[in-house]
N, C-alpha and C. Protein backbone atom coordinates (compact mmCIF):
# COMPACT_ATOMS: atom_id res chain seq x y z
N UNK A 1 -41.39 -28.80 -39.43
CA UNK A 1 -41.58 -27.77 -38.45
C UNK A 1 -40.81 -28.10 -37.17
N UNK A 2 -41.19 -29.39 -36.53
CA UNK A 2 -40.20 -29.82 -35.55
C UNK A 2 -38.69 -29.50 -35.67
N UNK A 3 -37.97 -29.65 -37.25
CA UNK A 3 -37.01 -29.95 -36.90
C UNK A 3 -36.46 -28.18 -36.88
N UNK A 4 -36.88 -27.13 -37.35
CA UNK A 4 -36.86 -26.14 -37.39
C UNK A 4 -36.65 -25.30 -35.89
N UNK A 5 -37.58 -25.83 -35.52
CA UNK A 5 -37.86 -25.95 -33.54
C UNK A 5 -36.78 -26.30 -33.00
N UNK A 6 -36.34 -27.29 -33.45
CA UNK A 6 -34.88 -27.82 -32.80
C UNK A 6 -33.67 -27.33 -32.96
N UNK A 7 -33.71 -26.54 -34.17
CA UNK A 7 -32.69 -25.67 -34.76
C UNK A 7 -32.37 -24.49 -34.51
N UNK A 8 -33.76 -24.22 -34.16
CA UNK A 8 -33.68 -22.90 -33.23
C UNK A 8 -33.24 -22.49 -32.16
N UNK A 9 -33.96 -23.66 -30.72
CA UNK A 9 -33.24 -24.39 -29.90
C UNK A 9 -31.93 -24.49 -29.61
N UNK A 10 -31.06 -25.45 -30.59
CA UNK A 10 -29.75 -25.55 -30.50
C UNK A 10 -29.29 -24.09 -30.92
N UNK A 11 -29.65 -23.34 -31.72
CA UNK A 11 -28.94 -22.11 -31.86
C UNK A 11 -28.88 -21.30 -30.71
N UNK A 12 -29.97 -20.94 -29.74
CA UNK A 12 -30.36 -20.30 -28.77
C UNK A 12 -29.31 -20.80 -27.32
N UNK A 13 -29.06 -22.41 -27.38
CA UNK A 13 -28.73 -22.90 -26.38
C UNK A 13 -27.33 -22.62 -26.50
N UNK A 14 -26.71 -22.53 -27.83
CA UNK A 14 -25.21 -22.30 -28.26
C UNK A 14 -25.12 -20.88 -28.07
N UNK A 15 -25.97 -19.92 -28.30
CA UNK A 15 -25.43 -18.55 -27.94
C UNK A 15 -25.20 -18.54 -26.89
N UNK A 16 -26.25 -19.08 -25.90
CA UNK A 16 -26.43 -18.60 -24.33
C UNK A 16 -25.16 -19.30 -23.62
N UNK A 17 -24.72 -20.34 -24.13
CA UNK A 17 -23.45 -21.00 -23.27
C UNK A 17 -22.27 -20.44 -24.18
N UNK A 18 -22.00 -19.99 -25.22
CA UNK A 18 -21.10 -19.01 -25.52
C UNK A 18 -21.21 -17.08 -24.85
N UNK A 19 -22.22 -17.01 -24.64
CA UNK A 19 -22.29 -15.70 -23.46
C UNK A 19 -21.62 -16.43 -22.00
N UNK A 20 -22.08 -17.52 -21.44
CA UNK A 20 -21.71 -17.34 -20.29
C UNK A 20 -20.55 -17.86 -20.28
N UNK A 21 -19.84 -18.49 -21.67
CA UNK A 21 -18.52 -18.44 -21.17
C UNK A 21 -17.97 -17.25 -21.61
N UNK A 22 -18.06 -16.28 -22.25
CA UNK A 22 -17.76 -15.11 -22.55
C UNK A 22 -17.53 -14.41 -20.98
N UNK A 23 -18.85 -14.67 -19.57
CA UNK A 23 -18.99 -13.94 -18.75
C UNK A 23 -18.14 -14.69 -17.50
N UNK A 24 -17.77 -15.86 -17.75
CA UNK A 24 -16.84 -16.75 -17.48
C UNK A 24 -15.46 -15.99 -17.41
N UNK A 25 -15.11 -16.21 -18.79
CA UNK A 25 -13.50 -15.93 -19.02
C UNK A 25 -13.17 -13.96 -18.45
N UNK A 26 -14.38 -13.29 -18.56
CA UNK A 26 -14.09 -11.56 -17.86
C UNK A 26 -13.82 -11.98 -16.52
N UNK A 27 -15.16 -12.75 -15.71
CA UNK A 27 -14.39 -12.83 -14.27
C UNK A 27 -13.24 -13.30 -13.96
N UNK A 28 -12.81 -14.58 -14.69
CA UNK A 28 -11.64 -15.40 -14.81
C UNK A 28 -10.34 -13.61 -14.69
N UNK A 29 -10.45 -13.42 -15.72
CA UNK A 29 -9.77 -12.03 -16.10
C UNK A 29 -9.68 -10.98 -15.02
N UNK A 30 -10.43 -11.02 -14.99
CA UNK A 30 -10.94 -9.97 -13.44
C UNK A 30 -9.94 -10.45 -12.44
N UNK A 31 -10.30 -11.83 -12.20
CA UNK A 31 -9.57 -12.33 -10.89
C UNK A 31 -8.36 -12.52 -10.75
N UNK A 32 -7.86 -12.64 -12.49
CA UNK A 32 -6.25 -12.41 -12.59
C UNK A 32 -5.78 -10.87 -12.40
N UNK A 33 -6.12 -10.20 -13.08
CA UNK A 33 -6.25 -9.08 -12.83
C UNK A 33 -5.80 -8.65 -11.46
N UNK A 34 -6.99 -8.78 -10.83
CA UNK A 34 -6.37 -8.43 -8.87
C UNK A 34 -5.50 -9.16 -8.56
N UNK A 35 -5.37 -10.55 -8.54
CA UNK A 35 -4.14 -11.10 -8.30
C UNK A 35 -2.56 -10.66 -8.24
N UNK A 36 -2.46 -9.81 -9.71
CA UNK A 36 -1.69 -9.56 -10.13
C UNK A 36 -1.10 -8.08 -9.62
N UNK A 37 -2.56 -7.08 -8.82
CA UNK A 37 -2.02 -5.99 -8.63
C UNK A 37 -1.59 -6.42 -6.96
N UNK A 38 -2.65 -7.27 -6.04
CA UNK A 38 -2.18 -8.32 -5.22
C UNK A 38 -0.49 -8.52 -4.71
N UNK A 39 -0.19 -9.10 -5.84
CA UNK A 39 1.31 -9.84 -5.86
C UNK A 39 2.15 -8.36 -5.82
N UNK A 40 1.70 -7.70 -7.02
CA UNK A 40 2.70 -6.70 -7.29
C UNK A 40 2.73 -5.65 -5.49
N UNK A 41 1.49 -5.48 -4.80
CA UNK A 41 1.90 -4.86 -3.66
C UNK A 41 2.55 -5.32 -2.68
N UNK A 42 2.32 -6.68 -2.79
CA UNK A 42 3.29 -7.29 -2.00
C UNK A 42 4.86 -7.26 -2.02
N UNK A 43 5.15 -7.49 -3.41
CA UNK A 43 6.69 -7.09 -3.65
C UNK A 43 6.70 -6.08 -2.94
N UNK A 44 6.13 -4.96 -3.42
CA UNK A 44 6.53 -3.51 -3.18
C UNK A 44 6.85 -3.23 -1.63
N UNK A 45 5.36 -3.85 -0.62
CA UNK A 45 5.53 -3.96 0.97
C UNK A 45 6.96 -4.46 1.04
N UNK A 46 7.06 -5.93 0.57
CA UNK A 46 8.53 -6.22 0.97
C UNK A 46 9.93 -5.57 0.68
N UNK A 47 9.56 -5.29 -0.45
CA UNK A 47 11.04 -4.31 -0.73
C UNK A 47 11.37 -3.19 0.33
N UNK A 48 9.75 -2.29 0.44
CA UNK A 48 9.60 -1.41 1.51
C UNK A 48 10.38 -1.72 2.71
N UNK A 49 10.28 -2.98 3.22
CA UNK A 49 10.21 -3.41 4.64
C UNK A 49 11.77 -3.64 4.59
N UNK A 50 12.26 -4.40 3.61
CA UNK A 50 13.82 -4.64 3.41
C UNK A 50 14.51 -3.73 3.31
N UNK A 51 14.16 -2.19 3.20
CA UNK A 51 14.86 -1.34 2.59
C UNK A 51 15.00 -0.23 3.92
N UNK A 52 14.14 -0.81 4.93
CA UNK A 52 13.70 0.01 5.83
C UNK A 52 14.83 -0.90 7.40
N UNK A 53 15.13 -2.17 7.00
CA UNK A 53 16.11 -3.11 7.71
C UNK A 53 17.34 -2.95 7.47
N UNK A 54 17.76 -2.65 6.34
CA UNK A 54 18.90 -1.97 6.28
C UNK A 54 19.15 -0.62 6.77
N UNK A 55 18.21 0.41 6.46
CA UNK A 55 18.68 1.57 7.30
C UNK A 55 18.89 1.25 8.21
N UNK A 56 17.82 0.82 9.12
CA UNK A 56 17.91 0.73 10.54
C UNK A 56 19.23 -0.14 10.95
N UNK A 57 19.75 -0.91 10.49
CA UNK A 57 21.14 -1.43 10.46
C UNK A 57 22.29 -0.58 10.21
N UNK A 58 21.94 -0.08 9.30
CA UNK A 58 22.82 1.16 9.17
C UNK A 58 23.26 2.30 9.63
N UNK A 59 21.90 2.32 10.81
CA UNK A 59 21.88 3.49 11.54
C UNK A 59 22.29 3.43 12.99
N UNK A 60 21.85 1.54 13.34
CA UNK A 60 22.42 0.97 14.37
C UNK A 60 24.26 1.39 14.80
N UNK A 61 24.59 1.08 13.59
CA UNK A 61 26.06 1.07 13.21
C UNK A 61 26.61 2.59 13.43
N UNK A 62 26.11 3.40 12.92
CA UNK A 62 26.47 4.47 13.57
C UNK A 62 26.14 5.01 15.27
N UNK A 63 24.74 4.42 15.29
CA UNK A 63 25.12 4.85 16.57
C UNK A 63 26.01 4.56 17.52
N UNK A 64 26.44 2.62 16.77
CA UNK A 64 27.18 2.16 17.94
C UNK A 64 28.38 2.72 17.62
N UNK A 65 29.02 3.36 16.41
CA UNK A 65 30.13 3.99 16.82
C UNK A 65 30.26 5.15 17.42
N UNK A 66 28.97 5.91 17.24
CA UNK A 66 29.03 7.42 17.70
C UNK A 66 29.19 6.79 19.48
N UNK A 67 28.45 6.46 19.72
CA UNK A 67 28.39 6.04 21.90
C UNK A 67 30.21 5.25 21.89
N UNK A 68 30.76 4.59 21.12
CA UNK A 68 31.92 3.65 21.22
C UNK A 68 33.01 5.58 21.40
N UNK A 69 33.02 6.40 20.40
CA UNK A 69 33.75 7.61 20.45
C UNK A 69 33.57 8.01 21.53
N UNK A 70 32.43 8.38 21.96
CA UNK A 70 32.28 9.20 22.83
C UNK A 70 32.21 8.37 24.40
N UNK A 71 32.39 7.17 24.86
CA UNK A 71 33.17 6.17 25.69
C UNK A 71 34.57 6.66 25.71
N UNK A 72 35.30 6.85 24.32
CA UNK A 72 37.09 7.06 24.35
C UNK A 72 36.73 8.36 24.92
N UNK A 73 36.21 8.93 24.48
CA UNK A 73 36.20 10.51 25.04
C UNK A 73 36.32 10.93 26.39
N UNK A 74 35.38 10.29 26.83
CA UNK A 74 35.22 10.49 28.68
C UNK A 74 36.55 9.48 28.91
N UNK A 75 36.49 8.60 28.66
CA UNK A 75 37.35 8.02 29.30
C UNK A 75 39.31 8.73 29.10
N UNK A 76 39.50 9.09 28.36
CA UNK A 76 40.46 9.89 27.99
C UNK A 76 40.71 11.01 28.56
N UNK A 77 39.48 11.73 28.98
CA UNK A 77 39.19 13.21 30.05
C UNK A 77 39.16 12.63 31.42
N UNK A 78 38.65 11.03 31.65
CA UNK A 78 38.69 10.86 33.24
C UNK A 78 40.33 10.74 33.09
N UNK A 79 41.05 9.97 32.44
CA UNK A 79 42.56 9.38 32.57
C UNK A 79 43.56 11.21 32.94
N UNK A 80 42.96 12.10 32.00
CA UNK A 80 43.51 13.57 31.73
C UNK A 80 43.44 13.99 33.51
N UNK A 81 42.15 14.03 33.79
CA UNK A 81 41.90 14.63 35.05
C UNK A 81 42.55 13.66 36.16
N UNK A 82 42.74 12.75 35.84
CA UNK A 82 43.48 11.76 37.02
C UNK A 82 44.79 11.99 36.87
N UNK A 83 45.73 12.12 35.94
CA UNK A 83 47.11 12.58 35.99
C UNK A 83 47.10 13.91 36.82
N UNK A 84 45.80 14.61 36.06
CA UNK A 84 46.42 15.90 36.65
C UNK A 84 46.51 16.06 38.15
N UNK A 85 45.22 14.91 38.75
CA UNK A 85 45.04 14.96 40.16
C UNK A 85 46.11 15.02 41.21
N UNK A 86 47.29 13.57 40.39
CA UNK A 86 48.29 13.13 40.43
C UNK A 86 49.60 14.12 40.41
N UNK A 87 49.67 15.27 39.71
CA UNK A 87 50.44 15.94 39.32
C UNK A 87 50.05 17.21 40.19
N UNK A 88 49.02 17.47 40.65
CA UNK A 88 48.59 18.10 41.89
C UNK A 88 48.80 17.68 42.63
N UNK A 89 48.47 16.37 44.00
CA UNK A 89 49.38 16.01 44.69
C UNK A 89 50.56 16.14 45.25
N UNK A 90 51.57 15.61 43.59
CA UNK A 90 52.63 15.79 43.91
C UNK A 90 54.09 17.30 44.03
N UNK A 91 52.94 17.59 43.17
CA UNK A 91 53.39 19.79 43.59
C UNK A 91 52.73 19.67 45.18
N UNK A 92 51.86 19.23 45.64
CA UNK A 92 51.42 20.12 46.78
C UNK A 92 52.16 19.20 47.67
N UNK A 93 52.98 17.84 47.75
CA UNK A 93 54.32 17.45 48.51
C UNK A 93 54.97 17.87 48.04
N UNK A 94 55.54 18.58 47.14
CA UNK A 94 56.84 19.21 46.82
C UNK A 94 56.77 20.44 47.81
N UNK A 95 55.56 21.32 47.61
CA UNK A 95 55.73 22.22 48.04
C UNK A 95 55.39 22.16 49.76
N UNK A 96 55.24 21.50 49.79
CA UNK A 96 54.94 20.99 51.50
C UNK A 96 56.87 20.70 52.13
N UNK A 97 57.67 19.69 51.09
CA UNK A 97 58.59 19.57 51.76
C UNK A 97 59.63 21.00 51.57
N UNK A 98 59.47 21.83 50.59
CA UNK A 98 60.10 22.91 50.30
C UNK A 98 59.80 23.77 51.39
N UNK A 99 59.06 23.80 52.11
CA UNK A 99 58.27 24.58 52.70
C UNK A 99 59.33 24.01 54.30
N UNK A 100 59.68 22.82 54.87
CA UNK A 100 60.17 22.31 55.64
C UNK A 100 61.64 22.56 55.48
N UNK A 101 61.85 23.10 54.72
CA UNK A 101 63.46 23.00 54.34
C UNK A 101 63.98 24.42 54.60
């Protein structure tokens, strides 16, 4: 009878520590699980973030050429308007000494 008792026992004690590693290895699972969706958002943030450093580099770049054009621009219209200033001037001594003659 004892040893029957004991048999029982060991059977009972072997299920119950094969359940809890059963309930073991799901959390185990579980925790890989998140890990894994974890990691994967992280890539994704970073790619996000890298992808978002290049535009902005990219966009840098244009602006600095668009302001660099439009520097030649004015400056090309101040040089325009200064000849002409120049070229006014010198009609209005021409016509100053024509005027003496």
């Amino acid at each position: 009878m004892k040893h029957i008792q004991l048999l029982l026992l060991a059977i009972a004690s072997t299920l119950i520590v094969a359940a809890c590693d059963k309930q073991k290895a799901a959390v185990e699972a579980n925790k890989d699980a998140a890990q894994d969706a974890i990691d994967i958002r992280k890539d994704s943030v970073n790619a996000a973030a890298h992808e978002a450093k290049t535009q902005t580099d990219i966009n840098a770049t244009v602006d600095k050429a668009r302001i660099e054009a439009n520097k030649d621009a004015v400056q090309a219209q101040l040089d325009a308007d200064k000849k002409k200033a120049e070229a006014d001037a010198a009609a209005e001594k021409a016509k100053i000494d024509a005027e003496r003659k």
